[in-house]
C-alpha atoms as a PDB file:
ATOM      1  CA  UNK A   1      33.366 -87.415 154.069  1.00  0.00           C
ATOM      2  CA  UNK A   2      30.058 -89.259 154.995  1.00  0.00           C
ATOM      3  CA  UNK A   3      29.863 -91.960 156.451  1.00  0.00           C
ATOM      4  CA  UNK A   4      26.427 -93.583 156.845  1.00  0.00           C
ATOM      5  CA  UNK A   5      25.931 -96.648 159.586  1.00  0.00           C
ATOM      6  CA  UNK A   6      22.725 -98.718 159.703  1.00  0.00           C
ATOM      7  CA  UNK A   7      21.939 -99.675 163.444  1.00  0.00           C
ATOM      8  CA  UNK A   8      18.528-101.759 164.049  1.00  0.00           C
ATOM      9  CA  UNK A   9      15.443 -99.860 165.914  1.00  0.00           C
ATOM     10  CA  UNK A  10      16.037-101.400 169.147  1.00  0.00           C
ATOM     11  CA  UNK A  11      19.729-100.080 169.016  1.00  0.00           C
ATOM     12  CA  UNK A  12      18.018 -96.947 167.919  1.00  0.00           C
ATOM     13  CA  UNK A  13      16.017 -96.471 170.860  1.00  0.00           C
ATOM     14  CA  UNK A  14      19.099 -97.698 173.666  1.00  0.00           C
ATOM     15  CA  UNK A  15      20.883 -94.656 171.989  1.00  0.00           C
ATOM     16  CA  UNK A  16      18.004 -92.713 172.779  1.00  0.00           C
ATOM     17  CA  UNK A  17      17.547 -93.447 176.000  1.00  0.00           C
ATOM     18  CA  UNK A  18      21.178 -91.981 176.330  1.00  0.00           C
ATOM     19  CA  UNK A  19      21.511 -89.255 173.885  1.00  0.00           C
ATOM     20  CA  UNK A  20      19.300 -86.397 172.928  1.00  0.00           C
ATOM     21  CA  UNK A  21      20.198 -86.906 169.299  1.00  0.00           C
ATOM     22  CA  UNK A  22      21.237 -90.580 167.890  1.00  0.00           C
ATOM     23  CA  UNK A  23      23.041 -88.578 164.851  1.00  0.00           C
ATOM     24  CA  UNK A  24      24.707 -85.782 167.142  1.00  0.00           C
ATOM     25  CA  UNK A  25      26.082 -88.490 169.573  1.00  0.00           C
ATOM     26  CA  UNK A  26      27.628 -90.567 166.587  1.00  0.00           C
ATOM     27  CA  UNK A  27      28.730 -87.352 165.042  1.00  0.00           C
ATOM     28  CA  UNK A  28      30.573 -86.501 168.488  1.00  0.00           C
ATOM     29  CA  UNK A  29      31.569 -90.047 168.823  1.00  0.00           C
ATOM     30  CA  UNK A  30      33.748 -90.184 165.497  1.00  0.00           C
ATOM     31  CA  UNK A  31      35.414 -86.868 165.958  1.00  0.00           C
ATOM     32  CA  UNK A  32      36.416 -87.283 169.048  1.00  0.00           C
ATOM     33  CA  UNK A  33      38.189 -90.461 168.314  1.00  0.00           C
ATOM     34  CA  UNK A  34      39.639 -88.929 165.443  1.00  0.00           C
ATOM     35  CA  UNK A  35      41.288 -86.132 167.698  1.00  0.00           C
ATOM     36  CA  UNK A  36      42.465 -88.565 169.768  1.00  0.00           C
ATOM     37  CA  UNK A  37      43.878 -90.355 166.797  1.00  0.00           C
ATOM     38  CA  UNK A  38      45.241 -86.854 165.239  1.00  0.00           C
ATOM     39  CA  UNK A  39      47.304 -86.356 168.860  1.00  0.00           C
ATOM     40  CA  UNK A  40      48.889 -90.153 168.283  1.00  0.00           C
ATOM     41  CA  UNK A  41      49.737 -89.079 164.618  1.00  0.00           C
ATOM     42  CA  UNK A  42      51.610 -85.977 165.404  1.00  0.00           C
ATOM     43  CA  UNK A  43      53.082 -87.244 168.364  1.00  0.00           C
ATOM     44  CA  UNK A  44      54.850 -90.429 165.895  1.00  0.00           C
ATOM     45  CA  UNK A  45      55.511 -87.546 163.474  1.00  0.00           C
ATOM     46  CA  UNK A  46      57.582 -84.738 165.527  1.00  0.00           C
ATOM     47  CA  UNK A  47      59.193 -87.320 167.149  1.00  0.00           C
ATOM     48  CA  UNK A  48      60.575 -89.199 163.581  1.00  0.00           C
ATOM     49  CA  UNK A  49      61.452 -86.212 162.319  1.00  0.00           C
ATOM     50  CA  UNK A  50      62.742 -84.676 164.922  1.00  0.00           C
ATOM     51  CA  UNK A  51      65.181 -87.999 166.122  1.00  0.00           C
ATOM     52  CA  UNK A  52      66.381 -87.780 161.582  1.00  0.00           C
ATOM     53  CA  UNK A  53      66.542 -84.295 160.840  1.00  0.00           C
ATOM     54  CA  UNK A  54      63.668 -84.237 158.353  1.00  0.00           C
ATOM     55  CA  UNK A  55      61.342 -80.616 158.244  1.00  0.00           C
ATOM     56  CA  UNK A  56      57.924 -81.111 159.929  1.00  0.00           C
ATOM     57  CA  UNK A  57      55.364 -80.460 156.840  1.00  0.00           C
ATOM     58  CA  UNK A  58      52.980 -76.894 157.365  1.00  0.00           C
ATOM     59  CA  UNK A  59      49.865 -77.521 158.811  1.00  0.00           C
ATOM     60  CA  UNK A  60      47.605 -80.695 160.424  1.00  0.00           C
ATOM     61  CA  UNK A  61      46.785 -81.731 157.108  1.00  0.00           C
ATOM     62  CA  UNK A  62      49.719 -81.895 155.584  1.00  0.00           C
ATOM     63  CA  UNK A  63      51.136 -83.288 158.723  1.00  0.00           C
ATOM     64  CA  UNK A  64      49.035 -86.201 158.717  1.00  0.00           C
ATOM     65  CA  UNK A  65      49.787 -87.470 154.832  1.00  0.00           C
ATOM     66  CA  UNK A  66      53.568 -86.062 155.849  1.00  0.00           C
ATOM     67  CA  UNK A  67      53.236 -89.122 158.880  1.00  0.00           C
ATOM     68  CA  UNK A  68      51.690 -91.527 156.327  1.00  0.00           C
ATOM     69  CA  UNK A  69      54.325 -91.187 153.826  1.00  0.00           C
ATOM     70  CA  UNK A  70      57.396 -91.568 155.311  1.00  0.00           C
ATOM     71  CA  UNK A  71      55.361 -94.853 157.438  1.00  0.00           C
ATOM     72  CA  UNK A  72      55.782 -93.587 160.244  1.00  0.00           C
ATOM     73  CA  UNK A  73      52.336 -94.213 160.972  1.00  0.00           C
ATOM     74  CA  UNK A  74      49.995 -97.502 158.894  1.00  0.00           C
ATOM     75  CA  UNK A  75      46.635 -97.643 159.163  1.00  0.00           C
ATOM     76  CA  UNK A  76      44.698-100.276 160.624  1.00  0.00           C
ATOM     77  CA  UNK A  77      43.906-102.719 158.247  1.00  0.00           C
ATOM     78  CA  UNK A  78      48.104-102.501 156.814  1.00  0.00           C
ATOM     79  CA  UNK A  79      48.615-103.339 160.632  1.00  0.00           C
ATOM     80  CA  UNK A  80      46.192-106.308 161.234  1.00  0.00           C
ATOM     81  CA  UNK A  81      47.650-107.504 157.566  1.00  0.00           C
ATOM     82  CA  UNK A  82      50.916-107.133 158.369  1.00  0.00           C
ATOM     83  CA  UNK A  83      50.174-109.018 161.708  1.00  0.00           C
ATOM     84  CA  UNK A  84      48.919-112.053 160.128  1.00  0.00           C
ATOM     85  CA  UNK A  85      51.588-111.990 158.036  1.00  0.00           C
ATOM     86  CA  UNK A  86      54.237-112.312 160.831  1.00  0.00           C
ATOM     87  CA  UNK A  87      51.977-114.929 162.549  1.00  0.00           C
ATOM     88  CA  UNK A  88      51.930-117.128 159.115  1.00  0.00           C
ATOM     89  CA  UNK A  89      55.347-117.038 159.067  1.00  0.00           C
ATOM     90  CA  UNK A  90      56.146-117.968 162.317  1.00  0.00           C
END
C-alpha cells in the first residue's frame, strides 16, 4: 500500500534536522508501529482461540483477517464509533 502524507517545508526541515532521510524515517516510523500493532493482534488472537477451542489460522496474514473476523480485534475508527455510541446513550 502507499500511503502519501503532505507535511509543510518547515516540518520538512525539523525532520531533517533529525533524520538523514525525511522518507526513510516515516517509512521506519509506520512499520514499526505496525509491528507493534501485529504483536497486540496475535496476542488477542491465540489467546481467543485458545480460551474457545477454535484452530489458529496458518500464517501472519491470515492470522490477522482470522483476528478481524471473529472481532476479536476492531479497528480504530469501529472503536471511537462505537465509543460515542455508548456515550450518546448514556
Amino acid at each position: 500500500m502507499d500511503i502519501t502524507i503532505t507535511i509543510t517545508d518547515t516540518q520538512n526541515k525539523c525532520l531533517e534536522y533529525v533524520a538523514n532521510s525525511v522518507t526513510e524515517w516515516g517509512e521506519n516510523a509506520l512499520t514499526a508501529r505496525a509491528e507493534i500493532a501485529q504483536k497486540e493482534i496475535l496476542d488477542k488472537l491465540i489467546t481467543h482461540c485458545n480460551e474457545n477451542n477454535i484452530t489458529i489460522a496458518t500464517g501472519v496474514d491470515a492470522q490477522i483477517t482470522q483476528a478481524y473476523d471473529l472481532g476479536v480485534v476492531k479497528t480504530a475508527v469501529q472503536r471511537a464509533s462505537e465509543a460515542l455510541d455508548r456515550s450518546a446513550e448514556d
